[in-house]
PDB file of N, CA and C in Angstrom:
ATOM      1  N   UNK A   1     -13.251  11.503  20.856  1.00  0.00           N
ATOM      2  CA  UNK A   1     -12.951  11.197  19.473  1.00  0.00           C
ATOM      3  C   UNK A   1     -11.603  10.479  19.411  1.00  0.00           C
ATOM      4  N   UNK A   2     -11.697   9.117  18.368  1.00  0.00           N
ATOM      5  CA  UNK A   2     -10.631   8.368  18.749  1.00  0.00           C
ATOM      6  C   UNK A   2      -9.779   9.302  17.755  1.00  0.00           C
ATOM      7  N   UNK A   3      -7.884   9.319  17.981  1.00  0.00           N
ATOM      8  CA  UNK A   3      -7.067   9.180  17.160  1.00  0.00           C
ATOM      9  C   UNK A   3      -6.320   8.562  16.599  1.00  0.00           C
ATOM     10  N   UNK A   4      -6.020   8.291  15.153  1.00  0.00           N
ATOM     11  CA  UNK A   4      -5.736   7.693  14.152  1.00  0.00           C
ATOM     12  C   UNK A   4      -3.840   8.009  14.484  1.00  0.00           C
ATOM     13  N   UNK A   5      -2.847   6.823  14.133  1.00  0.00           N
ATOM     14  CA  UNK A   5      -1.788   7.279  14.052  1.00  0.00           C
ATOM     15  C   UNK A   5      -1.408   7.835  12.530  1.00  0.00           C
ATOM     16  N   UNK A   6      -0.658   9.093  12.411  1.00  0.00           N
ATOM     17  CA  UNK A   6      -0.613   9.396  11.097  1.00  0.00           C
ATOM     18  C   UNK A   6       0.497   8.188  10.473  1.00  0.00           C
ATOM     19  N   UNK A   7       0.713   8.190   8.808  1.00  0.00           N
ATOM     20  CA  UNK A   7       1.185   7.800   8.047  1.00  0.00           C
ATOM     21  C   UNK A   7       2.982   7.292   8.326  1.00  0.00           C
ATOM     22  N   UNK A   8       3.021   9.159   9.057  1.00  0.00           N
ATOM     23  CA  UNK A   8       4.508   8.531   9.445  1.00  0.00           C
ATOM     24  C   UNK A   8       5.736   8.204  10.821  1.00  0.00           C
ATOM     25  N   UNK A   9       4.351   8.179  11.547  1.00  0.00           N
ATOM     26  CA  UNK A   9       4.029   7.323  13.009  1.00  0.00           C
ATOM     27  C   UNK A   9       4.286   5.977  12.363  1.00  0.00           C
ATOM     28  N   UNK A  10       3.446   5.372  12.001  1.00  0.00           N
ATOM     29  CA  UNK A  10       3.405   4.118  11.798  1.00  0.00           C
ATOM     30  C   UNK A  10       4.220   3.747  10.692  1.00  0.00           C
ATOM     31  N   UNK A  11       4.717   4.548   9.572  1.00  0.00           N
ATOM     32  CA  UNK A  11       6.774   3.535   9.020  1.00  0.00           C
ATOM     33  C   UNK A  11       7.425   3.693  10.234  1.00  0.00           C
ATOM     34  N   UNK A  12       7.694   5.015  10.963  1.00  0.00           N
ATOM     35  CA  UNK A  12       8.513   5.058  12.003  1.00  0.00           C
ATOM     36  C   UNK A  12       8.495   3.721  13.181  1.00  0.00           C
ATOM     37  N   UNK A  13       6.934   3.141  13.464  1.00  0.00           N
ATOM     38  CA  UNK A  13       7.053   2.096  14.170  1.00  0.00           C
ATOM     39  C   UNK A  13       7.531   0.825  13.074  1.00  0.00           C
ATOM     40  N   UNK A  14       7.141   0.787  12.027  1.00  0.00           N
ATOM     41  CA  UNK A  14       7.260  -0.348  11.146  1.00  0.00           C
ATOM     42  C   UNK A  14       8.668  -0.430  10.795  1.00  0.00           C
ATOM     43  N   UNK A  15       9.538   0.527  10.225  1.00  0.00           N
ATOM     44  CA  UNK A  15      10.799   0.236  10.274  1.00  0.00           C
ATOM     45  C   UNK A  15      11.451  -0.030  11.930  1.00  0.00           C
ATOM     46  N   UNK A  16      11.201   0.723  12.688  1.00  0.00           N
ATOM     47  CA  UNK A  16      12.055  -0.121  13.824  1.00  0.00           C
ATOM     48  C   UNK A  16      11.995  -1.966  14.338  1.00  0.00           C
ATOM     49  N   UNK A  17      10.619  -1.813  13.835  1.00  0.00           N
ATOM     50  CA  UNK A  17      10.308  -3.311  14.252  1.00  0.00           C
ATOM     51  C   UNK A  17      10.882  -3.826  12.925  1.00  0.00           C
ATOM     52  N   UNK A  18      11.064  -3.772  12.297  1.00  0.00           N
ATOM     53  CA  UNK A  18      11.667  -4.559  10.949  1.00  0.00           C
ATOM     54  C   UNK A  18      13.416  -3.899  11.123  1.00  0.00           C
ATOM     55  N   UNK A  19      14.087  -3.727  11.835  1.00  0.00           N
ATOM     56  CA  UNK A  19      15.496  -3.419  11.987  1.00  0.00           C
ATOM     57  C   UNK A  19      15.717  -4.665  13.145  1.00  0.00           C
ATOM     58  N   UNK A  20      14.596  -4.552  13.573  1.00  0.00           N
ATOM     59  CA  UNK A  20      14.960  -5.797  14.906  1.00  0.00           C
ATOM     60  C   UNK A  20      14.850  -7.690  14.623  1.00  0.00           C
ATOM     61  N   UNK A  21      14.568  -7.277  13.392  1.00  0.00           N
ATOM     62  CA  UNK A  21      14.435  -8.943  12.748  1.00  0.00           C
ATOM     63  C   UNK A  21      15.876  -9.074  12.498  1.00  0.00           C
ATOM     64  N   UNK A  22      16.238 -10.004  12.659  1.00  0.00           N
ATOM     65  CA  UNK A  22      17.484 -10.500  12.041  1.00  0.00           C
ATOM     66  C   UNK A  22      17.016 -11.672  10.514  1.00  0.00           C
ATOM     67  N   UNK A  23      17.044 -10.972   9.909  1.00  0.00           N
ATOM     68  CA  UNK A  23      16.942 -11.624   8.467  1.00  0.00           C
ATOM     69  C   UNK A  23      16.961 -10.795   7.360  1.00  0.00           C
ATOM     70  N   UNK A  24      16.839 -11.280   6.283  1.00  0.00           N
ATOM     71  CA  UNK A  24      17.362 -10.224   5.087  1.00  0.00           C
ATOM     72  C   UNK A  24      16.131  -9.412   4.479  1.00  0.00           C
ATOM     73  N   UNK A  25      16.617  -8.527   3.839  1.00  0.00           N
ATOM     74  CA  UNK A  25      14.847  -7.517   3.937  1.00  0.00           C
ATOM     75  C   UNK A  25      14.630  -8.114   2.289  1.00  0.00           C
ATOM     76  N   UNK A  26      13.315  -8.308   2.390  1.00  0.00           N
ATOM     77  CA  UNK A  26      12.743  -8.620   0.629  1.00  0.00           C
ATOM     78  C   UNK A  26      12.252  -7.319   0.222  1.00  0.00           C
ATOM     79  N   UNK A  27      12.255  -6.978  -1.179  1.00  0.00           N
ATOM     80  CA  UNK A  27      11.764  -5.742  -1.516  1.00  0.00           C
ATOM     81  C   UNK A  27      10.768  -6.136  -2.457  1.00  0.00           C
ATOM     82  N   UNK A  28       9.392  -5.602  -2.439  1.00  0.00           N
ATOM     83  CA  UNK A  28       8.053  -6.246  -3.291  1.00  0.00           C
ATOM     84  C   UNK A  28       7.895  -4.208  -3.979  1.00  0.00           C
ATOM     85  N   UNK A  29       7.667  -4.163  -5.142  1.00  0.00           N
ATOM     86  CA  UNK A  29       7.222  -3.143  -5.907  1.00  0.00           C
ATOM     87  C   UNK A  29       6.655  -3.282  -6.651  1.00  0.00           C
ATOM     88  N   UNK A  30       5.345  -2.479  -6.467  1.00  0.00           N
ATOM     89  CA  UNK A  30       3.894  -2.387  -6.908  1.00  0.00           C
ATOM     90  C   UNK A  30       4.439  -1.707  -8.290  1.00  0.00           C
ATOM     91  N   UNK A  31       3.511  -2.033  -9.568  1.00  0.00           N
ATOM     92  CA  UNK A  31       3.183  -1.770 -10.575  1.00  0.00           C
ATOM     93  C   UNK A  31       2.114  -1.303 -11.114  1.00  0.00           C
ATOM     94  N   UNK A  32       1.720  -0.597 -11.913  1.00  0.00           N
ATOM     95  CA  UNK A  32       0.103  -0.574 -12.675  1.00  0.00           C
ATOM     96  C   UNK A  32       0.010  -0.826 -14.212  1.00  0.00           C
ATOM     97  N   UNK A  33      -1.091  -1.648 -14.290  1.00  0.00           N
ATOM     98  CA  UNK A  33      -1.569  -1.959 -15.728  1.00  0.00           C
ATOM     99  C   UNK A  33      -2.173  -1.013 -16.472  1.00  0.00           C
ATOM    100  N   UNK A  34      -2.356  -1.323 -17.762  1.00  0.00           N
ATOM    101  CA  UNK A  34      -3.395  -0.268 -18.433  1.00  0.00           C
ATOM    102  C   UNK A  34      -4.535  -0.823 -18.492  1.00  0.00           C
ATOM    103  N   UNK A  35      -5.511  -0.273 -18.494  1.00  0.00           N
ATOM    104  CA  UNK A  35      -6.847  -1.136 -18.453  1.00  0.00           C
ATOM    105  C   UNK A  35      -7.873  -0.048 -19.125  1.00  0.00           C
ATOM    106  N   UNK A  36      -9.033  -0.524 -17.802  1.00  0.00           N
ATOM    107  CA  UNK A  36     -10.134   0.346 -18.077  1.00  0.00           C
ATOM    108  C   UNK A  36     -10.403   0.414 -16.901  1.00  0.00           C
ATOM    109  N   UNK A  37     -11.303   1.761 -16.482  1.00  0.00           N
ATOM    110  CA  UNK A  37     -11.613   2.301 -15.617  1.00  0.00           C
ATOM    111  C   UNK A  37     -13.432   2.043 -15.372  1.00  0.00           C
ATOM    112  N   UNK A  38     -13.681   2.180 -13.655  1.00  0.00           N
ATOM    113  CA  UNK A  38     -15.015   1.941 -13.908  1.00  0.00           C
ATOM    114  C   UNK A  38     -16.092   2.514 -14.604  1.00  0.00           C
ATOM    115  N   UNK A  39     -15.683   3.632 -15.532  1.00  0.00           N
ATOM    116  CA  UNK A  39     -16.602   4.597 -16.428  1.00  0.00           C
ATOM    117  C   UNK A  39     -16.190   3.604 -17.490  1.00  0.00           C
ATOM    118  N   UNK A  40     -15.605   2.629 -17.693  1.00  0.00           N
ATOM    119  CA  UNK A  40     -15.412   2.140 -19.155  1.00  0.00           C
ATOM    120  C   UNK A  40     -14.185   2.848 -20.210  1.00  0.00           C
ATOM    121  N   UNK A  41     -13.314   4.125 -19.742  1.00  0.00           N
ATOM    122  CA  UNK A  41     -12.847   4.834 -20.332  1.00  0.00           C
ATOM    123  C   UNK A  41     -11.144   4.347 -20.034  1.00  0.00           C
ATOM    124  N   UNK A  42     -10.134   4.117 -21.315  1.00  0.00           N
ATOM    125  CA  UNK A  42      -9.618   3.158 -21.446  1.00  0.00           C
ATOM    126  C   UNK A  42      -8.497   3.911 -20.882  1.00  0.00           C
ATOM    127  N   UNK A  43      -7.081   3.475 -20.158  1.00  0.00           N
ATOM    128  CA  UNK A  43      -6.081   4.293 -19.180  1.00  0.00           C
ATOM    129  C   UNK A  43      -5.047   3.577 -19.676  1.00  0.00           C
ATOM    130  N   UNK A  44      -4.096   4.378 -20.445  1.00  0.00           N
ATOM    131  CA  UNK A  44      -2.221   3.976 -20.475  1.00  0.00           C
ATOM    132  C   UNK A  44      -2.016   3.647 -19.268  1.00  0.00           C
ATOM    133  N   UNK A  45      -1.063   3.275 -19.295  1.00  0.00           N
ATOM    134  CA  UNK A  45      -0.257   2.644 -17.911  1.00  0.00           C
ATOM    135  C   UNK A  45       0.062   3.979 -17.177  1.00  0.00           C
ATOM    136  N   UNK A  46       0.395   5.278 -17.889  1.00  0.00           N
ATOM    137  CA  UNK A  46       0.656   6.474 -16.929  1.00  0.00           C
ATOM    138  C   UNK A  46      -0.415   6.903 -16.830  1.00  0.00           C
ATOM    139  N   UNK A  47      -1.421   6.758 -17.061  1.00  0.00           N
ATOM    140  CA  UNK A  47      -2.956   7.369 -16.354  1.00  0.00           C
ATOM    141  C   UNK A  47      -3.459   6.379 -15.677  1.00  0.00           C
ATOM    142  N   UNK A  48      -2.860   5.181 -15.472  1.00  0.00           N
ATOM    143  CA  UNK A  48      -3.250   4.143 -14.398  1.00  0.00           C
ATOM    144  C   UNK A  48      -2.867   4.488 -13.157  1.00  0.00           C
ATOM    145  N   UNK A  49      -1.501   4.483 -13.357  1.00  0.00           N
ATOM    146  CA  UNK A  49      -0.588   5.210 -12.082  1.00  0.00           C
ATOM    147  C   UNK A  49      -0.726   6.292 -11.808  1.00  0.00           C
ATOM    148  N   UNK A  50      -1.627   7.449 -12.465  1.00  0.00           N
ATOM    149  CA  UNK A  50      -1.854   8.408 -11.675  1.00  0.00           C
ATOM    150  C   UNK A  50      -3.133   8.239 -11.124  1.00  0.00           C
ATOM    151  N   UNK A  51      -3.754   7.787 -11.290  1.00  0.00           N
ATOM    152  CA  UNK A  51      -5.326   7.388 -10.984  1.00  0.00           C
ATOM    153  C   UNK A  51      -5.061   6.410  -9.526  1.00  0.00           C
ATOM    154  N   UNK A  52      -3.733   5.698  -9.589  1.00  0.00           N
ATOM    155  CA  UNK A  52      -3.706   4.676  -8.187  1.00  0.00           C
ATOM    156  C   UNK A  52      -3.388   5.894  -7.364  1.00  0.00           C
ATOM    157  N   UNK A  53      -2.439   6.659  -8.035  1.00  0.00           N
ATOM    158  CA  UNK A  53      -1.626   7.334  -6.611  1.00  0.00           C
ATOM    159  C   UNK A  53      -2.940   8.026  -6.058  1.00  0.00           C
ATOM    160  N   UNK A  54      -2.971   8.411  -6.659  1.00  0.00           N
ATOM    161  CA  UNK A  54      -4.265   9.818  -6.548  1.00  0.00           C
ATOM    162  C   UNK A  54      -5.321   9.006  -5.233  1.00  0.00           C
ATOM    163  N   UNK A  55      -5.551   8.430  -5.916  1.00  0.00           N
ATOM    164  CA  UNK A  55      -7.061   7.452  -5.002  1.00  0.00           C
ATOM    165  C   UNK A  55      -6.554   6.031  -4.231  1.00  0.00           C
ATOM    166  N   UNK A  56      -4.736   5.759  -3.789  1.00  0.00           N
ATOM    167  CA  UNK A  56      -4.905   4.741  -2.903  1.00  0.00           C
ATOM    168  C   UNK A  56      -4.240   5.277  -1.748  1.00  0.00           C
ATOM    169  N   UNK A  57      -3.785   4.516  -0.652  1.00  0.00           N
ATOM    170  CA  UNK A  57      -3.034   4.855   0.333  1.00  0.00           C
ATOM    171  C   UNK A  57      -1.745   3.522   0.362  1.00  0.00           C
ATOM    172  N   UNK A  58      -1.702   2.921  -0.243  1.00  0.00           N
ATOM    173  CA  UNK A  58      -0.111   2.043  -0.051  1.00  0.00           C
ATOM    174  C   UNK A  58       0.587   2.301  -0.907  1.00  0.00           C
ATOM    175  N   UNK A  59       2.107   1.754  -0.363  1.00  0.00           N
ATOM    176  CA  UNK A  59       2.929   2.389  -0.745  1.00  0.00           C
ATOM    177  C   UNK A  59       3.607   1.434  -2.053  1.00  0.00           C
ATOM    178  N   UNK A  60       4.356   2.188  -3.109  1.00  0.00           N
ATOM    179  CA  UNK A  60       4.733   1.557  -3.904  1.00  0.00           C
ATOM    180  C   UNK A  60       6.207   0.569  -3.706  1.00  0.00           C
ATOM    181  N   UNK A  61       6.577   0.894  -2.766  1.00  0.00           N
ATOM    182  CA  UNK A  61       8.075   0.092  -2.743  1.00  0.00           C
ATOM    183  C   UNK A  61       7.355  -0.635  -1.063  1.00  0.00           C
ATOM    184  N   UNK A  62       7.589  -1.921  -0.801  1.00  0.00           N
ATOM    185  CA  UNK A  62       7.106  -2.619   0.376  1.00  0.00           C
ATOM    186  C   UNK A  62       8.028  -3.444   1.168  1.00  0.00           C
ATOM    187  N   UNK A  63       8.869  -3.398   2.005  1.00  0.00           N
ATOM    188  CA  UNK A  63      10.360  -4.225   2.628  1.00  0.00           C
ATOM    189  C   UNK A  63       9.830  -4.779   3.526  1.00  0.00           C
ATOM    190  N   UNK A  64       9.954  -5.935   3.337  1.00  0.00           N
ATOM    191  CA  UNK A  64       9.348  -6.508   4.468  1.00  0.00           C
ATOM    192  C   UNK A  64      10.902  -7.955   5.307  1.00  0.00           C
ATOM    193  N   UNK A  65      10.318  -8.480   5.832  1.00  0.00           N
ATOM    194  CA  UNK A  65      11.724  -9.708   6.353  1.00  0.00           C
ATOM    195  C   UNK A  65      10.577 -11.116   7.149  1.00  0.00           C
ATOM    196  N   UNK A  66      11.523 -11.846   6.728  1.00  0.00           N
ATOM    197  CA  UNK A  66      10.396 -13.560   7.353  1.00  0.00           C
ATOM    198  C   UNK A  66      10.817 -13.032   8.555  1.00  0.00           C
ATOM    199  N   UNK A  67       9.357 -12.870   9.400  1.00  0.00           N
ATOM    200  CA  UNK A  67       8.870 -13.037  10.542  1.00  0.00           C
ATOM    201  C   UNK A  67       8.366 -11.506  10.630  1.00  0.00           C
ATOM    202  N   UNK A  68       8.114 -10.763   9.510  1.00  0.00           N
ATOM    203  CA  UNK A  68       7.234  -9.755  10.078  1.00  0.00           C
ATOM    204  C   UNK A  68       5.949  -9.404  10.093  1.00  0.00           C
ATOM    205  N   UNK A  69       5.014  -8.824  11.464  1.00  0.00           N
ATOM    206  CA  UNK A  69       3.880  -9.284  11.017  1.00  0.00           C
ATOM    207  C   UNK A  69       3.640  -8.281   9.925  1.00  0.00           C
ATOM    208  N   UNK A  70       2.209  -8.621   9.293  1.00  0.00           N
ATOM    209  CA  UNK A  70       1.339  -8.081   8.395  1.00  0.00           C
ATOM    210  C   UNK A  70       0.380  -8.057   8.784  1.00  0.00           C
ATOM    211  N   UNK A  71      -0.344  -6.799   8.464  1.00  0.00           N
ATOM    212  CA  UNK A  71      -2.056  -6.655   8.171  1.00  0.00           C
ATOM    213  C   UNK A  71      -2.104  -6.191   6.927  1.00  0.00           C
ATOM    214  N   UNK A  72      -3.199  -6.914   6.598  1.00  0.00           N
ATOM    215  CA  UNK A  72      -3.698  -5.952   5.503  1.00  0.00           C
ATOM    216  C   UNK A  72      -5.157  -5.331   5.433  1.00  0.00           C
ATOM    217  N   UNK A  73      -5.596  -3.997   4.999  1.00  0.00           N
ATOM    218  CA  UNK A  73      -6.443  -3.415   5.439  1.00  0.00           C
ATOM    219  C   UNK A  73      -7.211  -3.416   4.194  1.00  0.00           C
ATOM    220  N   UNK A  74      -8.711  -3.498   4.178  1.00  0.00           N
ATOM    221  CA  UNK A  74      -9.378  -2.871   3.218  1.00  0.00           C
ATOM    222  C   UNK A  74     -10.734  -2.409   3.547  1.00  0.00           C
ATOM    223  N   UNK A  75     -10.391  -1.692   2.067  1.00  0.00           N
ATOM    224  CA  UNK A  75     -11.648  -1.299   2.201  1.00  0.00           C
ATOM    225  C   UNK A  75     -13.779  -1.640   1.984  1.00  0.00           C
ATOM    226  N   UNK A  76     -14.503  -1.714   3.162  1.00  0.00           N
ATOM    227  CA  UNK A  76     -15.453  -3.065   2.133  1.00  0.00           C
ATOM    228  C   UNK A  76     -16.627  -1.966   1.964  1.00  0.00           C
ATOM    229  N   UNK A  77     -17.393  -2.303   1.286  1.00  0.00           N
ATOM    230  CA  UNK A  77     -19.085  -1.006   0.918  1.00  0.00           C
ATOM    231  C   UNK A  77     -19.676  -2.338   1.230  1.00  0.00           C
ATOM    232  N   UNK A  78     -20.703  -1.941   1.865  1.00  0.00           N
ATOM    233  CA  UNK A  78     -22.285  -2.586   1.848  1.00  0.00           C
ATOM    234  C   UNK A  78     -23.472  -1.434   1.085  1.00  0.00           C
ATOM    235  N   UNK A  79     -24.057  -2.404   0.432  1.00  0.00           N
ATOM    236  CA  UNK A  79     -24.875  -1.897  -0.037  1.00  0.00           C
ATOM    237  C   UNK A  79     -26.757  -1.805   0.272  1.00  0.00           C
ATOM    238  N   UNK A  80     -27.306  -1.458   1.309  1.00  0.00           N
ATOM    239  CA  UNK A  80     -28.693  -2.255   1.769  1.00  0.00           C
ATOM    240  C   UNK A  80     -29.644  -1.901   0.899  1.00  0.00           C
TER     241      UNK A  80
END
């Protein structure tokens, strides 16, 4: 059975490799809208944000520096 690195394995690798850039760190922070939800049922902006935290895995504050890599992961459904 393969293992997964936990959550804080991987800042621990991600900040060291981002200490070793020499360049200035950018800071990107996530927001949430109010909307609607896929039941149709309508969400303030603080029942948006609890509904992201609750059900995502990234993080709200993101530092990144030119030249670091990125992935980005998602999630896909097939439907047959």
């Amino acid at each position: 059975m393969a293992r997964y690195p936990s959550k804080v394995e991987v800042a621990n690798i991600n900040n060291a490799r981002l200490q070793a850039i020499n360049e200035p760190v950018h800071q990107y922070t996530a927001y949430d809208s109010p909307g609607v939800n896929s039941k149709g049922y309508t969400l303030s902006q603080a029942e948006a944000t609890e509904c992201l935290d609750r059900n995502t895995l990234w993080v709200k504050e993101l530092h990144l520096k030119k030249g670091a890599m990125v992935m980005c992961v998602t999630v896909c459904f097939s439907y047959l």
